[in-house]
Protein backbone atom coordinates (compact mmCIF):
# COMPACT_ATOMS: atom_id res chain seq x y z
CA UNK A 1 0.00 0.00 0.00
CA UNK A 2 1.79 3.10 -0.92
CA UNK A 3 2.65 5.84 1.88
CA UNK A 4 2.12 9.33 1.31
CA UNK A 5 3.92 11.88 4.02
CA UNK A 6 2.73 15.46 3.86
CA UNK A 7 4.81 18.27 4.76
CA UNK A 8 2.72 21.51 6.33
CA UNK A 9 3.33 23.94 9.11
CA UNK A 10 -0.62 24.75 9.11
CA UNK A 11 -2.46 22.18 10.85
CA UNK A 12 -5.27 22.98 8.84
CA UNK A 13 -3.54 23.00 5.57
CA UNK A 14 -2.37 19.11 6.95
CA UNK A 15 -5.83 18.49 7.90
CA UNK A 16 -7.14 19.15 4.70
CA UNK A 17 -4.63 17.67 2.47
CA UNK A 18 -4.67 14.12 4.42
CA UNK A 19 -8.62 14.37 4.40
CA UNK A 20 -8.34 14.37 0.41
CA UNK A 21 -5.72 11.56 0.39
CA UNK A 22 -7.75 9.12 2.86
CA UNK A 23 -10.37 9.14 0.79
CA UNK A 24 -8.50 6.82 -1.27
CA UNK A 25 -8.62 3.63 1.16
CA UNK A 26 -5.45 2.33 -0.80
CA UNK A 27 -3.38 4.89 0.83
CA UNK A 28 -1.60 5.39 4.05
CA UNK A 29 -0.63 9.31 4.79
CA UNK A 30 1.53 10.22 7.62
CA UNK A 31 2.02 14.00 8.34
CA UNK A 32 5.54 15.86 9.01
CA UNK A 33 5.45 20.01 10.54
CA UNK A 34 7.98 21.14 8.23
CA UNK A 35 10.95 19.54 6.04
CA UNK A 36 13.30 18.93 8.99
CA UNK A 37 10.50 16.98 10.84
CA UNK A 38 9.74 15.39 7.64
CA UNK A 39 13.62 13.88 6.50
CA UNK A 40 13.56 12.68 10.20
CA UNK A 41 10.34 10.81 9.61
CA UNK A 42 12.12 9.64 6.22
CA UNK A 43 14.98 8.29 7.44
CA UNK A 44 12.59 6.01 9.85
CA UNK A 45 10.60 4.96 6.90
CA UNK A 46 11.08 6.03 3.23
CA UNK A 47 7.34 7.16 1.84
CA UNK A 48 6.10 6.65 -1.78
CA UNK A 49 5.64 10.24 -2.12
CA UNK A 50 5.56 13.13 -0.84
CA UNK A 51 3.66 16.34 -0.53
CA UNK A 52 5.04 19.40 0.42
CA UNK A 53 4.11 23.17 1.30
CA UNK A 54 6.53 25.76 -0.09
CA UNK A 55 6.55 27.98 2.86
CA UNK A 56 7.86 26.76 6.36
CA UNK A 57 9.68 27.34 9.18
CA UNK A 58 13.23 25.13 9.95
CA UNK A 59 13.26 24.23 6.50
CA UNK A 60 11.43 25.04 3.56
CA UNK A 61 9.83 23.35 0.68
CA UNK A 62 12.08 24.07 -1.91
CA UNK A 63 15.18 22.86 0.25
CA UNK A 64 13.42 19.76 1.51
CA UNK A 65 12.62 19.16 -2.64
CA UNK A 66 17.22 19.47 -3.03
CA UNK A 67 17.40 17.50 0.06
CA UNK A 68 15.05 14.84 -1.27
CA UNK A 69 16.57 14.80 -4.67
CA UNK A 70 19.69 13.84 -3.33
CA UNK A 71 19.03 11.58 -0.39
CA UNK A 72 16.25 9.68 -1.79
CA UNK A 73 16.36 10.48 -5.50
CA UNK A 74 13.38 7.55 -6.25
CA UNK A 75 10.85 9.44 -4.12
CA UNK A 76 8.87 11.74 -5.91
CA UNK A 77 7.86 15.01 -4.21
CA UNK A 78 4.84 17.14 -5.44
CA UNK A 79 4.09 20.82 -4.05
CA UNK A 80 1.54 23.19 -2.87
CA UNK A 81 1.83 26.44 -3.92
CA UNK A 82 0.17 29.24 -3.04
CA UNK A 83 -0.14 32.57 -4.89
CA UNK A 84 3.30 34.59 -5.35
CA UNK A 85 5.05 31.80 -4.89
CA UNK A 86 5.43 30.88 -8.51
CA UNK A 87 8.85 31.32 -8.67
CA UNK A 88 9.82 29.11 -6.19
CA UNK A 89 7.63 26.64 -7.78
CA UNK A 90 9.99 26.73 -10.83
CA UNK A 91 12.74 26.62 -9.21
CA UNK A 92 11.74 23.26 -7.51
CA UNK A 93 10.66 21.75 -10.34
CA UNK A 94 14.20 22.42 -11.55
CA UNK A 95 15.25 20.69 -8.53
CA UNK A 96 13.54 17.90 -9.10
CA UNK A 97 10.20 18.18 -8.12
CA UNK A 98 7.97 15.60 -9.97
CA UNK A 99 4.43 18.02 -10.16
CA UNK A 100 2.70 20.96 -7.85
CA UNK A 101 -1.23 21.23 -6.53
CA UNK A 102 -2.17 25.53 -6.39
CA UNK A 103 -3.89 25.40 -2.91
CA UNK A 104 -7.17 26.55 -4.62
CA UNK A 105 -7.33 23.24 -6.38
CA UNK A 106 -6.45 21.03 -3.55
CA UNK A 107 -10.20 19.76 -3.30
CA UNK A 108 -10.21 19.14 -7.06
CA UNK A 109 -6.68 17.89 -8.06
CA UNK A 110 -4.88 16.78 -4.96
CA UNK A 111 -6.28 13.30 -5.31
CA UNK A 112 -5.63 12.86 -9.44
CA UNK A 113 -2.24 14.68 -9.05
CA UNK A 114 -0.81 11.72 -6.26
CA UNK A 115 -2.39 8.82 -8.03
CA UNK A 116 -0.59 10.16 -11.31
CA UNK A 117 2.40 10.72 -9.98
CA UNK A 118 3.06 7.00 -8.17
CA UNK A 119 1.26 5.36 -10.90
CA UNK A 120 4.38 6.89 -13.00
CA UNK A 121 6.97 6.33 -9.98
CA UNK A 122 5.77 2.92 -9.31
CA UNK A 123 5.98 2.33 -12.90
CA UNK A 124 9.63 3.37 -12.77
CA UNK A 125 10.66 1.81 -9.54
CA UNK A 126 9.11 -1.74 -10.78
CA UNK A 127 11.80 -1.55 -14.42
CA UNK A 128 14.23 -0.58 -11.58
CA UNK A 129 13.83 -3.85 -9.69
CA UNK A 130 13.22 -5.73 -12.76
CA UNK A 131 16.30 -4.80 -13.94
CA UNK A 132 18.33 -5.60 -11.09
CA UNK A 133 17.05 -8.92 -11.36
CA UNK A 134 19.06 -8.94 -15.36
CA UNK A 135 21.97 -11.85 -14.95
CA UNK A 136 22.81 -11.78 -18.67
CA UNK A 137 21.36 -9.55 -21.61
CA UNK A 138 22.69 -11.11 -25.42
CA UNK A 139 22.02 -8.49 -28.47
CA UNK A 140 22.70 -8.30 -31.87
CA UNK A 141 22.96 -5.04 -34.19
CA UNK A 142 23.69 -4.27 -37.93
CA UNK A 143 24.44 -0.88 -38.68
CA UNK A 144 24.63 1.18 -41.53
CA UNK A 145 27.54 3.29 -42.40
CA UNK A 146 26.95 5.75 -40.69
CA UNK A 147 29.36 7.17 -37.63
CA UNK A 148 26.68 9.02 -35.79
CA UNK A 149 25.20 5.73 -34.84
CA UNK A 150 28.23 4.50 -32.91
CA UNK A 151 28.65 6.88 -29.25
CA UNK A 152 24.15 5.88 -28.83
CA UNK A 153 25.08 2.10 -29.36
CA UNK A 154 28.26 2.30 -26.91
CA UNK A 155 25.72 4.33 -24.36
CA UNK A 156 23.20 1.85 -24.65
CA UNK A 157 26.03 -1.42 -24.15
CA UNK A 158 27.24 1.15 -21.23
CA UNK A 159 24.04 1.27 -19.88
CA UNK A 160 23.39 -2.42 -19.43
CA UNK A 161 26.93 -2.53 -17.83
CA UNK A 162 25.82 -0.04 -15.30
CA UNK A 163 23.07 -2.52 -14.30
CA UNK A 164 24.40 -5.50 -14.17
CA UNK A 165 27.12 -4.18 -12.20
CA UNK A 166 29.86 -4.44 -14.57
CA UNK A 167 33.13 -2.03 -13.58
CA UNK A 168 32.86 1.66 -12.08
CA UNK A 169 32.08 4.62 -14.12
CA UNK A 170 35.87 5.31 -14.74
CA UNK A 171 35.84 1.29 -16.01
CA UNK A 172 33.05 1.70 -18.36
CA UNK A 173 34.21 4.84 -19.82
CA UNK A 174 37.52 2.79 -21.17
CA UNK A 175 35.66 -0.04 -22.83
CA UNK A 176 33.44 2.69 -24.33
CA UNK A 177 36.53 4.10 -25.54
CA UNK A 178 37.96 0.32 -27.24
CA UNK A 179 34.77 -0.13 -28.88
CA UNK A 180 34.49 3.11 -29.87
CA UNK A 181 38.09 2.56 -31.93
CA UNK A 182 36.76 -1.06 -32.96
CA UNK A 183 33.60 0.16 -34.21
CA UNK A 184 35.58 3.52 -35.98
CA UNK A 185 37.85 0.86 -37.63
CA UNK A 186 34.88 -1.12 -39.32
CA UNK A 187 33.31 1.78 -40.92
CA UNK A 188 36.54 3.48 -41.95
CA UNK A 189 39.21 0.97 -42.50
CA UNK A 190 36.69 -1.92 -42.86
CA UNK A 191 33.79 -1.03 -45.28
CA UNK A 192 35.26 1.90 -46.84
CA UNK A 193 38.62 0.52 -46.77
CA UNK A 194 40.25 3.79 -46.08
CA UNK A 195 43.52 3.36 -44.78
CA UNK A 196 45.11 5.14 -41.58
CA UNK A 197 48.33 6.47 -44.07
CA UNK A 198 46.23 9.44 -45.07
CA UNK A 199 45.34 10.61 -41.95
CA UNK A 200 47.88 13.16 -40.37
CA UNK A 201 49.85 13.57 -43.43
CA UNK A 202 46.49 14.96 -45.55
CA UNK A 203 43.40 14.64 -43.49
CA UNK A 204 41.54 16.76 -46.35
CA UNK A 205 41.92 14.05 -48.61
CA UNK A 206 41.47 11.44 -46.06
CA UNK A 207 37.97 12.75 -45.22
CA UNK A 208 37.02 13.62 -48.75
CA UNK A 209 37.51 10.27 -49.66
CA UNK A 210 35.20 8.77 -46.59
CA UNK A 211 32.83 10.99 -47.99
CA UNK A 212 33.25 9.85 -51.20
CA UNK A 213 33.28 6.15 -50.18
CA UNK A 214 30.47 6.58 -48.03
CA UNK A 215 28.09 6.97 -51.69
CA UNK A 216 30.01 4.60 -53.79
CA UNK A 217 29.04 1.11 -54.40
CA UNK A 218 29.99 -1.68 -53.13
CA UNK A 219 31.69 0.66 -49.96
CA UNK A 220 28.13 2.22 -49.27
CA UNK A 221 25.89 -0.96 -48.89
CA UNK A 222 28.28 -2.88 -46.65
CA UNK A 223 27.71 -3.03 -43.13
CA UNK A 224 29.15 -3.82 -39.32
CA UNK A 225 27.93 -6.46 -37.94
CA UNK A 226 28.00 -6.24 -33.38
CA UNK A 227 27.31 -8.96 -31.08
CA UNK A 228 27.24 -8.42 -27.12
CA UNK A 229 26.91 -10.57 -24.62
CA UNK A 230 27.14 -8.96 -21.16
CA UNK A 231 27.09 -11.27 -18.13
CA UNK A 232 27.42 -10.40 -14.36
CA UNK A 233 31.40 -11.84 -14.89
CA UNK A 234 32.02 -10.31 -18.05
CA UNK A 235 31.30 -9.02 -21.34
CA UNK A 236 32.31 -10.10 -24.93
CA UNK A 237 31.36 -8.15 -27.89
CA UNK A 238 32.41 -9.13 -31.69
CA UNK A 239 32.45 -6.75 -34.45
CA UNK A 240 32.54 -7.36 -37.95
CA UNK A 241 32.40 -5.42 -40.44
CA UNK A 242 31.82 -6.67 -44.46
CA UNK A 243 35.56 -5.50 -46.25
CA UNK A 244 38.15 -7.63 -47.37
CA UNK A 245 39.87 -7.70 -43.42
CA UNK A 246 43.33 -7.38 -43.51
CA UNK A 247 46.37 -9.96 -41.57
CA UNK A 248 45.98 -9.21 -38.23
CA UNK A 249 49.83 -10.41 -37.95
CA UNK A 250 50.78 -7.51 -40.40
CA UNK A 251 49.83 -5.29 -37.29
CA UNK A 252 52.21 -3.06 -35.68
CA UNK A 253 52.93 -3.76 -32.30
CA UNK A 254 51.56 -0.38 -30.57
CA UNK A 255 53.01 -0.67 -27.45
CA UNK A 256 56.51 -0.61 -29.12
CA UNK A 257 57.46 3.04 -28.70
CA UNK A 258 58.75 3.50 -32.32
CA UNK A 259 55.24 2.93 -33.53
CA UNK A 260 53.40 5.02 -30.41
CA UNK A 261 53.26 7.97 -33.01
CA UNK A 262 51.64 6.09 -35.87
CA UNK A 263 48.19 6.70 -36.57
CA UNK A 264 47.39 2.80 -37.45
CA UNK A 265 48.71 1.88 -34.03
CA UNK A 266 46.41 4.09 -31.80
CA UNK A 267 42.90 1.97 -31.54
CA UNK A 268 44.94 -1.00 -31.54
CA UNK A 269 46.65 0.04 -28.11
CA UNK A 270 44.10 1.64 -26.74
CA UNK A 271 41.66 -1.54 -27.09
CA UNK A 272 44.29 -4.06 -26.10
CA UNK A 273 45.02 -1.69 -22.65
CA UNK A 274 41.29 -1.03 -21.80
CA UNK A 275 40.29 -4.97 -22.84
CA UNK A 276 41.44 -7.71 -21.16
CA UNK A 277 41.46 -10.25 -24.80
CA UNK A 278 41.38 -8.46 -28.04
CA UNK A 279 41.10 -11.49 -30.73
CA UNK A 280 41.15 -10.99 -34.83
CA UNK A 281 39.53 -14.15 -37.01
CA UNK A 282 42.04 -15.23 -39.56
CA UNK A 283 40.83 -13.22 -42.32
CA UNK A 284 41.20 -9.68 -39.79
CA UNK A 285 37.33 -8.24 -40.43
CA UNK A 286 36.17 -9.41 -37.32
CA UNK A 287 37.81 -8.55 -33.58
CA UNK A 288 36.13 -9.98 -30.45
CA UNK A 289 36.98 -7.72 -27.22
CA UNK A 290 36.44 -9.02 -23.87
CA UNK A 291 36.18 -7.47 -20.77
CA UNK A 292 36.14 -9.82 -16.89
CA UNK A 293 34.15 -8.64 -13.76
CA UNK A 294 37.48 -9.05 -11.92
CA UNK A 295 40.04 -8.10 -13.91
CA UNK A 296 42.52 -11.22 -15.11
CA UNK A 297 45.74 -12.41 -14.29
CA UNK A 298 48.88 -11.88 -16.14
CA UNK A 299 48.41 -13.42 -19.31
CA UNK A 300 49.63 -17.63 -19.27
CA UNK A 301 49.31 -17.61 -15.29
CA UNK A 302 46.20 -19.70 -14.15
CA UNK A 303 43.71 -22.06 -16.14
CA UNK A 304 40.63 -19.34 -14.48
CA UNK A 305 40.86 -17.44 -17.51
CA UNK A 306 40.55 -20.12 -19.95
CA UNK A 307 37.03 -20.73 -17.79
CA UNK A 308 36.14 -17.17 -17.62
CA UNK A 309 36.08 -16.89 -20.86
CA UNK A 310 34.31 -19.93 -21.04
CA UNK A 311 31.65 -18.48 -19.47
CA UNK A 312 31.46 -15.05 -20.93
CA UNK A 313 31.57 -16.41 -24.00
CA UNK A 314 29.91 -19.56 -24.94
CA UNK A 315 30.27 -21.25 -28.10
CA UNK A 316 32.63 -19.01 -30.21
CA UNK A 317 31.12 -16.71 -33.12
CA UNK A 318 32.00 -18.63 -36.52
CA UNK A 319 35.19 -18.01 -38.00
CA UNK A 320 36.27 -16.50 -34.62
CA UNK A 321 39.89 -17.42 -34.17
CA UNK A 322 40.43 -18.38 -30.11
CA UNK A 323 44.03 -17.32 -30.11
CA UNK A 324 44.66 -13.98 -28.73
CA UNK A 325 46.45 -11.34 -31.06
CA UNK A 326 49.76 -10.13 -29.92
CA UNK A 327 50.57 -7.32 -32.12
């Protein structure tokens, strides 16, 4: 049964607010004096909702509303406002207020404004849970040539990191960054099969001829093929894209200083230090990167990775070489 606390200095403006409330039988409504009183009562027992009066003593709405927002940032607050006080009402809004009742409509919308509001919350809380529940989410993309689909697909794979607990912020941001320069080197060296060589010694011509590429047959129709598999102990994603590939042991080694400065060596070093695996098929147009839950090992020291992988993993994509690159 959800719990509705109201915040009001005026005993009557309390009264009257919890008489429209109980009329719904399918809520409970506890009272608070002011927002002190009120984050006191909250830290006892977290509400649904709450409603709150602008104006009060000890603390007032608009700082209960920041207070809320950052202490209990699933509880949705809605206010009463009274007349002049519209531009506090903004400003809690902006805060993070969910909605607002004008006192002269209490009678009228107080009811239809709370049942809104959880209906939406509870909505929101229940994908919450349901998501914290997610052990393993598998998805498959093909996308067109077309860059500006790449930093929404790493947000989303990000995003299903995030819940099922996979690396800190600072962790997530660095595989974004590999498959970032995995997913560049599809579309650019891949499909169009524009090489690095251009790039830094005449980027003009380099980008005129992505441009160029990017409406000429068969360079334009091709497209990069992404698998994920994200797992509470890992994540594996394959890319492939639909060129020629390349010999993956024609790569420079780009942690070899002498090659640091080399455009062709960048991605390459960045996905092989934010990945723990980074593993080319034979034919070099498809590179699996995977990423453990606890990072591994040094490479060659314990079977556990061999069964982490195992598990990440599953059966291996087709044409998936299983020995690791060293380039």
């Amino acid at each position: 049964m959800p719990r509705v606390l109201v915040v009001d200095d005026s005993a009557v403006d309390r009264h009257l607010v919890g008489q429209y409330l109980q009329a719904d039988e399918d809520l409970l409504v506890d009272f608070a004096v002011h927002g002190v009183d009120a984050l006191h009562k909250m830290a006892q027992n977290v509400p649904d909702l709450v409603v709150t009066d602008l104006i009060m003593p000890e603390m007032d709405g608009l700082e209960l509303v920041g207070e809320i927002r950052d202490r209990y940032p699933s509880v949705p607050v809605i206010l009463i406002s009274s007349r002049g006080s519209e531009e506090i009402v903004v400003q809690a809004l902006q805060r993070g207020a969910a909605s607002y009742v004008p006192k002269r409509s209490l009678a009228r919308r107080m009811l239809a404004t709370v049942r809104n509001v959880l209906a939406v919350s509870s909505s929101q809380q229940r994908q919450v849970r349901l998501m914290e529940c997610m052990t393993c989410n598998e998805c498959t993309f093909e996308l067109e040539n077309n860059s500006a689909l790449i930093a929404p697909l790493i947000n989303y794979l990000q995003q299903i990191m995030e819940t099922l607990g996979l690396g800190d912020e600072g962790e997530r941001t660095r595989v974004g960054v590999a498959l970032e320069e995995a997913l560049a080197n599809a579309l650019y060296h891949g499909n169009l099969q524009v090489g690095s060589e251009l790039r830094g010694e005449d980027d003009e011509a380099y980008y005129r001829l992505i441009q160029e590429r990017m409406r000429t047959p068969p360079y334009c129709t091709r497209r990069i093929h992404v698998h994920a598999r994200l797992a509470r102990d890992g994540a594996k994603f394959v890319i492939r894209d639909e060129g020629p590939g390349f010999d993956p042991n024609s790569l420079p080694d780009p942690t070899d200083p002498a090659n640091l400065e080399k455009a062709s060596g960048r991605g390459l070093l960045l996905m092989k230090t934010f990945m723990d695996e980074v593993i080319y098929n034979e034919t070099g147009n498809q590179v699996t990167l995977i990423k453990y839950a606890n990072r591994k090992e040094p490479s060659g020291s314990s079977s556990r990775e061999e069964d982490q992988s195992a598990s990440i993993c599953g059966t291996q994509t087709a044409g998936e070489s299983s020995a690791n690159h060293e380039a």
